[in-house]
Protein backbone atom coordinates (compact mmCIF):
# COMPACT_ATOMS: atom_id res chain seq x y z
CA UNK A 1 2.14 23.51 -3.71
CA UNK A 2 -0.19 22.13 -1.27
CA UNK A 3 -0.33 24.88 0.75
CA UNK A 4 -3.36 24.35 2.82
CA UNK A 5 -2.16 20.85 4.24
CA UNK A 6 -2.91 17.62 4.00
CA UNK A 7 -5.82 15.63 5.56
CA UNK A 8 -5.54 12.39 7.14
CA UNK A 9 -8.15 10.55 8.29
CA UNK A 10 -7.75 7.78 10.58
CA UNK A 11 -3.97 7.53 12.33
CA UNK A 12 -3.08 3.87 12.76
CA UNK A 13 0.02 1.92 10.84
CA UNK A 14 -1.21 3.50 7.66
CA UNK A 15 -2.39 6.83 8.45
CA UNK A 16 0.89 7.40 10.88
CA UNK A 17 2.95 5.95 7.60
CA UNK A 18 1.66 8.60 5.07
CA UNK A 19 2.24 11.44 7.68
CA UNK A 20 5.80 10.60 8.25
CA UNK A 21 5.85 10.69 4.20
CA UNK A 22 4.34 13.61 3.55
CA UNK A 23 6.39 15.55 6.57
CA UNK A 24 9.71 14.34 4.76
CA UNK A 25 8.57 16.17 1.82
CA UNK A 26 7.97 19.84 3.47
CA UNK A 27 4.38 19.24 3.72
CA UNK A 28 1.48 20.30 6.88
CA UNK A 29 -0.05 17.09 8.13
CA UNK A 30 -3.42 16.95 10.10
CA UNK A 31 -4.39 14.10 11.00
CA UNK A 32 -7.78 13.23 11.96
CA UNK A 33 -7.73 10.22 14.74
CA UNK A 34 -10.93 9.66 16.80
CA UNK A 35 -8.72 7.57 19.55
CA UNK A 36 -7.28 10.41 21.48
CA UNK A 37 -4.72 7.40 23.04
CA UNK A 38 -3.40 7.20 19.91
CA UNK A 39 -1.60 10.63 19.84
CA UNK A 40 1.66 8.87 21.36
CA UNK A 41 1.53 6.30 19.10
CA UNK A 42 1.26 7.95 16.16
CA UNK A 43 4.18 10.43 17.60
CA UNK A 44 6.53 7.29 18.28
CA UNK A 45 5.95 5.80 14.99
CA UNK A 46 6.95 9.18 12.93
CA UNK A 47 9.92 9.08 14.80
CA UNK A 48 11.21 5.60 13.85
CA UNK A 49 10.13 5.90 10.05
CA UNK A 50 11.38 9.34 10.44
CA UNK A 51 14.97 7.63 10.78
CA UNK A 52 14.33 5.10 7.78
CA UNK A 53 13.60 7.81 5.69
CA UNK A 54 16.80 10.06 6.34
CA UNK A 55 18.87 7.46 5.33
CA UNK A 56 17.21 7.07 1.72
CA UNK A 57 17.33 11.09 1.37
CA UNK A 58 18.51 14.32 3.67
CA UNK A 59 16.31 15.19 6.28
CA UNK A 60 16.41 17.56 9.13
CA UNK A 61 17.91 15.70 12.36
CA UNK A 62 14.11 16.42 13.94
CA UNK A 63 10.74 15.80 12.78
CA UNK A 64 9.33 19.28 12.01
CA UNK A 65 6.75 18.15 14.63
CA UNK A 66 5.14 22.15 13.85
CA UNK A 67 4.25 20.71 10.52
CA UNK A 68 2.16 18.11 12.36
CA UNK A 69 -1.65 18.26 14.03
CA UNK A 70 -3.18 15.44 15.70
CA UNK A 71 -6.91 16.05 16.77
CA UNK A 72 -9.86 14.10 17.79
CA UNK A 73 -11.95 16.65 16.15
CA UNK A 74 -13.37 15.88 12.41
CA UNK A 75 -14.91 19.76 11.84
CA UNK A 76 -11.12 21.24 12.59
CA UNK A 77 -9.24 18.66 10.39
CA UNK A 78 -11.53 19.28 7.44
CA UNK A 79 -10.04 23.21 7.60
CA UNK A 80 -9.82 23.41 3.66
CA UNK A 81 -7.24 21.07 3.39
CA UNK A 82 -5.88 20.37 -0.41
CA UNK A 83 -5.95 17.00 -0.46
CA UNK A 84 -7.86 14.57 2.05
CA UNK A 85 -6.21 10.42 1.94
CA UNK A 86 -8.96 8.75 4.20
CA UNK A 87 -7.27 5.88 6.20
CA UNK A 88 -10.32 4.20 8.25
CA UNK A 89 -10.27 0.74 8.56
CA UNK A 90 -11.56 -1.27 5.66
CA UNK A 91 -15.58 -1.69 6.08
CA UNK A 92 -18.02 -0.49 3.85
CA UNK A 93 -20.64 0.76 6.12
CA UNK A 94 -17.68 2.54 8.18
CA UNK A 95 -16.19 4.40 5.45
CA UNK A 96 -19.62 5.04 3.67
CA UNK A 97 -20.37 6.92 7.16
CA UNK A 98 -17.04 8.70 7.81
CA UNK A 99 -17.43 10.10 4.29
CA UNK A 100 -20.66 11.52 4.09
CA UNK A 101 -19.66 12.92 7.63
CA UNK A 102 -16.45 14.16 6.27
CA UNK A 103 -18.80 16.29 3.42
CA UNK A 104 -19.94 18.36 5.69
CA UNK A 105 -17.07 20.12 6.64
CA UNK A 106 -15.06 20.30 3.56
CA UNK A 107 -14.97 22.43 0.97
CA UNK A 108 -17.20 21.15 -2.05
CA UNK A 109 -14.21 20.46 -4.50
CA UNK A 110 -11.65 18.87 -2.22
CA UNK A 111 -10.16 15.37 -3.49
CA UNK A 112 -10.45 12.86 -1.15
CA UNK A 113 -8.51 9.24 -1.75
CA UNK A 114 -9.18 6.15 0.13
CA UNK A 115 -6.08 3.96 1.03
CA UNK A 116 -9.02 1.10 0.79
CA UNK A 117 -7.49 -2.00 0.36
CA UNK A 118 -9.91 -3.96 -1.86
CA UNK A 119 -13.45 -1.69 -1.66
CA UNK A 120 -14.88 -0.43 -5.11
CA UNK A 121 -14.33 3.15 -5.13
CA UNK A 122 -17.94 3.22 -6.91
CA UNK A 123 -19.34 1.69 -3.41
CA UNK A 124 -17.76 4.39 -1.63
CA UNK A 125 -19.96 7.19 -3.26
CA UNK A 126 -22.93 5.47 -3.10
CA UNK A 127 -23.69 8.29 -0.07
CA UNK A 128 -21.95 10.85 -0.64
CA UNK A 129 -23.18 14.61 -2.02
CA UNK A 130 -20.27 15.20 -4.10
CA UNK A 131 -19.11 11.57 -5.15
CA UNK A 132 -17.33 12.77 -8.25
CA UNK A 133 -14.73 13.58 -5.87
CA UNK A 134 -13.58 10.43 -4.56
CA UNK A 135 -11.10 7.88 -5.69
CA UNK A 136 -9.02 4.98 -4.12
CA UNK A 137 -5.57 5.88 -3.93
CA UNK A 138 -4.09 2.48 -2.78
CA UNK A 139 -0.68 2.23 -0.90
CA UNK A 140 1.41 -0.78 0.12
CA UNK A 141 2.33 -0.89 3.73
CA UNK A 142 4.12 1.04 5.45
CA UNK A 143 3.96 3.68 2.44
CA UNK A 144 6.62 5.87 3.85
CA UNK A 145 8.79 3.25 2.23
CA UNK A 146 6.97 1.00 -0.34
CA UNK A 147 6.52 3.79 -3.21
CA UNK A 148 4.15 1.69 -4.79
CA UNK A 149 0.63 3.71 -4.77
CA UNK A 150 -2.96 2.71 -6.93
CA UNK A 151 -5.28 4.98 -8.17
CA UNK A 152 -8.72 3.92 -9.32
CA UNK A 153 -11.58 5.79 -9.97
CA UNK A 154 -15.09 4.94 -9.68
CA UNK A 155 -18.54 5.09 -11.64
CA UNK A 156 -18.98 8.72 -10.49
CA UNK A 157 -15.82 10.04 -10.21
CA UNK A 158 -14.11 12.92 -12.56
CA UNK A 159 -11.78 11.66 -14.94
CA UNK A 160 -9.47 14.57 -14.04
CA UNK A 161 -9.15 13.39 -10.86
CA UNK A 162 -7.20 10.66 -11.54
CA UNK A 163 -4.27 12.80 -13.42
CA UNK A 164 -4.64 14.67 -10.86
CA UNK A 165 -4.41 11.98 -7.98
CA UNK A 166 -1.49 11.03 -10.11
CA UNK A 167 0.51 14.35 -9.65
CA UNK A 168 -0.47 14.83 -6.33
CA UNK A 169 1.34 11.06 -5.71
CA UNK A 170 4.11 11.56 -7.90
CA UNK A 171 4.61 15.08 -6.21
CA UNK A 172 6.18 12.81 -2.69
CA UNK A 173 7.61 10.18 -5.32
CA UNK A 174 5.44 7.91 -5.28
CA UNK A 175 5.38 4.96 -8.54
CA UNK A 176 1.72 5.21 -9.47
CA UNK A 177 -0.36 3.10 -11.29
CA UNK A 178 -3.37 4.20 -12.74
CA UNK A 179 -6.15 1.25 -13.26
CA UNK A 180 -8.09 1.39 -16.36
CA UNK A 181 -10.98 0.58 -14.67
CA UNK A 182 -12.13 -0.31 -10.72
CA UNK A 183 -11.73 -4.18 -9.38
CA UNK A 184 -11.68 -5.61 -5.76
CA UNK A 185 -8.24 -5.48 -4.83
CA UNK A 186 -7.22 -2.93 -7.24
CA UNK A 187 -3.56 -4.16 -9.15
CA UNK A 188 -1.36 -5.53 -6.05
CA UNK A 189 -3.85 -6.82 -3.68
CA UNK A 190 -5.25 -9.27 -6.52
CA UNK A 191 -1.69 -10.74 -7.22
CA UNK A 192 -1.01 -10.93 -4.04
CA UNK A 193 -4.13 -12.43 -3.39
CA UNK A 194 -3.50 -15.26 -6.41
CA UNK A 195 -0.21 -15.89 -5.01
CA UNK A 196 -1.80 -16.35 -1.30
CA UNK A 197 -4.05 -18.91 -2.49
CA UNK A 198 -1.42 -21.25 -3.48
CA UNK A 199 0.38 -20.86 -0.44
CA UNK A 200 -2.68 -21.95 1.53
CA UNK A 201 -3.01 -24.82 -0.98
CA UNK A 202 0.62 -25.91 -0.69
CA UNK A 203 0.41 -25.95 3.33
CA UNK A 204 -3.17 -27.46 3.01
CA UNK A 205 -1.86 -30.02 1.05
CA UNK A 206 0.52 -30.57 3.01
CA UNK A 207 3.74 -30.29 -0.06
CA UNK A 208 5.60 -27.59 2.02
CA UNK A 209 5.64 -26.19 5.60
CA UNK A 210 4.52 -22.76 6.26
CA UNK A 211 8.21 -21.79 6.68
CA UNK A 212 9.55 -23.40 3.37
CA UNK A 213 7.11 -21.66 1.35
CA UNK A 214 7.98 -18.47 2.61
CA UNK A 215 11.84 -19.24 2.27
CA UNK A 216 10.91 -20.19 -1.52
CA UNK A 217 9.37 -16.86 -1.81
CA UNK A 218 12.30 -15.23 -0.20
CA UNK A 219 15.30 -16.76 -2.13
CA UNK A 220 13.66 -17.35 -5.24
CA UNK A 221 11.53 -15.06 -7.00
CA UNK A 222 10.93 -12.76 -4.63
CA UNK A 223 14.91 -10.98 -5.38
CA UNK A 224 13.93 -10.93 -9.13
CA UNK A 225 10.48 -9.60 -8.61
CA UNK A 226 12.13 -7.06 -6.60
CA UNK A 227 13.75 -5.55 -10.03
CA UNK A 228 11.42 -7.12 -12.60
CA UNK A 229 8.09 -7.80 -12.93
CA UNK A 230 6.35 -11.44 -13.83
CA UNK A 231 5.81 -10.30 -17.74
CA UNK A 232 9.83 -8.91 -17.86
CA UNK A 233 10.94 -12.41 -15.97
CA UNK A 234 9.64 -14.44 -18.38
CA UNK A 235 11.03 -12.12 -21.11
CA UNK A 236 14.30 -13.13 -20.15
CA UNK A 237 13.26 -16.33 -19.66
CA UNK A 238 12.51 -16.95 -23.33
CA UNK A 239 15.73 -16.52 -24.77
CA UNK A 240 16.57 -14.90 -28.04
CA UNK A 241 13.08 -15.09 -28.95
CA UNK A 242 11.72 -13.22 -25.50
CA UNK A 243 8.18 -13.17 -24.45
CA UNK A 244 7.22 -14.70 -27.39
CA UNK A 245 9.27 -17.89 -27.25
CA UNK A 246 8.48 -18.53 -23.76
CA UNK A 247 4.94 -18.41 -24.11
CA UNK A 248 5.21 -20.34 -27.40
CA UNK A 249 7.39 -23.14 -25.82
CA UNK A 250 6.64 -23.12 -22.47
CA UNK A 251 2.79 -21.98 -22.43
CA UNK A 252 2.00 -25.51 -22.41
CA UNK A 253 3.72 -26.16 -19.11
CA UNK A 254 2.26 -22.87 -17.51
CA UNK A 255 -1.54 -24.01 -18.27
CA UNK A 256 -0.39 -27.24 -16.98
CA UNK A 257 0.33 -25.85 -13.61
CA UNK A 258 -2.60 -23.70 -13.58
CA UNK A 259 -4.74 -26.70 -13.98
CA UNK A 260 -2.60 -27.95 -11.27
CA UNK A 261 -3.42 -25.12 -8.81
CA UNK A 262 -5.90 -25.71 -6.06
CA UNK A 263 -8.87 -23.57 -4.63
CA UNK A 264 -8.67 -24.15 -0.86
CA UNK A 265 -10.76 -22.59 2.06
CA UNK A 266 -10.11 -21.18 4.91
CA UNK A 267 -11.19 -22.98 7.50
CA UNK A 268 -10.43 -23.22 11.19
CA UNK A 269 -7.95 -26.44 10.52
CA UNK A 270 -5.92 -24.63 7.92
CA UNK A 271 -6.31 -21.41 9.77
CA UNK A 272 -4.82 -23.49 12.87
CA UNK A 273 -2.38 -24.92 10.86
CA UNK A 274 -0.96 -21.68 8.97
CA UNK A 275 -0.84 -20.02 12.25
CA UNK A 276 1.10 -22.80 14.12
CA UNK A 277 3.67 -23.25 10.88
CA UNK A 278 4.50 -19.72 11.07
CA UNK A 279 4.61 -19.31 14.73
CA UNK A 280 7.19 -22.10 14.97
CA UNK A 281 9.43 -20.95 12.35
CA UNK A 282 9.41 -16.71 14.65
CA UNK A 283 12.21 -18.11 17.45
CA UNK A 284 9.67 -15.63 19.78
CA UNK A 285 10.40 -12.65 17.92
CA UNK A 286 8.23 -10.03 18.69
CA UNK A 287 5.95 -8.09 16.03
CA UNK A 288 8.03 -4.65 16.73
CA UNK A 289 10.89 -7.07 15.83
CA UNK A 290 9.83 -8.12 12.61
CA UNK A 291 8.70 -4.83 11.28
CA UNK A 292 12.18 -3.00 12.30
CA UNK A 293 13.71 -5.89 10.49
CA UNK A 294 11.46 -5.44 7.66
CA UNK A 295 11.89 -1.78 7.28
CA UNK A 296 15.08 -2.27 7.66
CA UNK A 297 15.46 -4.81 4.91
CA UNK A 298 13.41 -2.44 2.58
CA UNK A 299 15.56 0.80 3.27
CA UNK A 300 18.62 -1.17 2.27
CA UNK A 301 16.74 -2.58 -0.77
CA UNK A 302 15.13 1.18 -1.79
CA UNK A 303 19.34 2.46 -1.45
CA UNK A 304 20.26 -0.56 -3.81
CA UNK A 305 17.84 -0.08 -6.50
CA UNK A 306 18.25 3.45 -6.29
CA UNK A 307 21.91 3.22 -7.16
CA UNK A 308 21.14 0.78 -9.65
CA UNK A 309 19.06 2.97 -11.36
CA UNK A 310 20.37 4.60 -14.43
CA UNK A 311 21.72 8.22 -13.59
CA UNK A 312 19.50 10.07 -15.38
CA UNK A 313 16.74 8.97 -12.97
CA UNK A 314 18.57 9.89 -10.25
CA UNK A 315 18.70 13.18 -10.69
């Protein structure tokens, strides 16, 4: 399966994440990167996810680095690849162009998947020959790790294509989701986005400091989120009755914080101030830091819920 290779276009923290992914799981990775300075970095970050990712299944000691092209050249990395996962960074009129530049060179029925983080797929073919072809296939960063991946199609795009995009994710064990229809944001993006708001309201309105919010998030529900979701919480939540009860008996006090809720902007003041609050609360740690302590965090989290999962899933 997937015999021709795998396409990557664009090589920064996303594109360099899917090629560690898809190298763990046997398969040729070119990726396209227009920065030739970029070739070590992309190298250097393989190799560090490279060691996340042995310790959540076996892996060969070395990255198969044979498996792996890195060229500056769009006509050789659109070689009649089977799948194409576009990674450019997230502007209309730049994708819009890399795509109907991309059509030139590959064949005419080659899937191609943006990892567009809120664009309407349907926006993306506006100007392209073969639109019917595209869809967003959506990951959460770094996807080497987060399994989580969002597949929309658009206005023109074949409704095969998105069982397809399914298998193909599913294929490097991927959870997929698979939107009923497109919206800005796709699934994740727009919670995360609803979420976000408050947090700029509560630092804008000054009821917790940029640290404390995130500390709420941490010890509170983000360790139940990280085994349930919201609808499954407040399952549980209800009592004998479930779902039901709780919305019966404690709807009320949900619309009452909804109304509650604010609807700040972002302006330089807050900016300044959400910036400062979490700059004080880093103790200097770097940004390399954080993310090794992040993945690190998720690996052992992936490990947990995997032996938590029943054994039949395992297998």
């Amino acid at each position: 399966m997937y015999e021709n290779g795998i396409t990557l276009l664009g090589g920064g923290l996303i594109g360099a994440s899917w090629a560690a992914l898809f190298l763990s799981k046997g398969a040729r990775v070119t990726v396209y990167e227009p920065k030739a300075s970029a070739e070590d970095e992309i190298t250097a970050y393989i190799k560090t996810a490279w060691a996340d990712l042995a310790k959540l299944s076996p892996l060969s000691a070395a990255v198969p680095w044979a498996q792996l092209s890195i060229t500056t050249n769009l006509k050789t990395a659109c070689q009649n690849p089977d799948w194409v996962q576009e990674n450019a960074p997230d502007r209309l009129d730049l994708k819009q162009k890399l795509l109907k530049e991309v059509e030139t060179y590959l064949p005419t029925d080659t899937p191609i998947a943006s990892s567009t983080t809120a664009l309407l797929p349907s926006a993306l073919q506006e100007k392209m020959r073969y639109p019917e072809r595209l869809l967003v296939g959506h990951p959460f960063n770094p996807p080497h790790l987060i399994p989580l991946v969002e597949v929309a199609g658009g206005a023109r795009s074949d409704p095969a294509l998105l069982q397809q995009a399914r298998q193909f994710y599913e294929h490097f064990e991927r959870e997929v989701i698979v939107l009923k229809k497109e919206a800005i944001g796709h699934v994740a993006n727009r919670l995360n986005a609803a979420l976000y708001r408050e947090v700029v309201n509560i630092v804008a309105d000054d009821i917790a400091s940029v640290e404390d919010v995130d500390r709420a998030m941490v010890h509170g529900p983000g360790l139940r989120w990280a085994f349930l979701g919201p609808n499954l919480v407040y399952h549980l939540g209800g009592g004998a009755g479930g779902y039901a009860q709780y919305l019966q008996h404690l709807g009320p006090s949900q619309e009452a914080r909804w109304r509650d809720l604010g609807t700040p902007e972002l302006s330089s003041d807050i900016k300044d101030k959400l910036v400062n609050g979490l700059e004080s609360s880093l103790n200097e740690a770097s940004p390399a830091q954080l993310r090794a302590q992040r993945d690190a965090a998720l690996v052992a989290l992936l490990q947990l819920k995997k032996q938590l999962r029943p054994p039949s899933e395992n297998a």
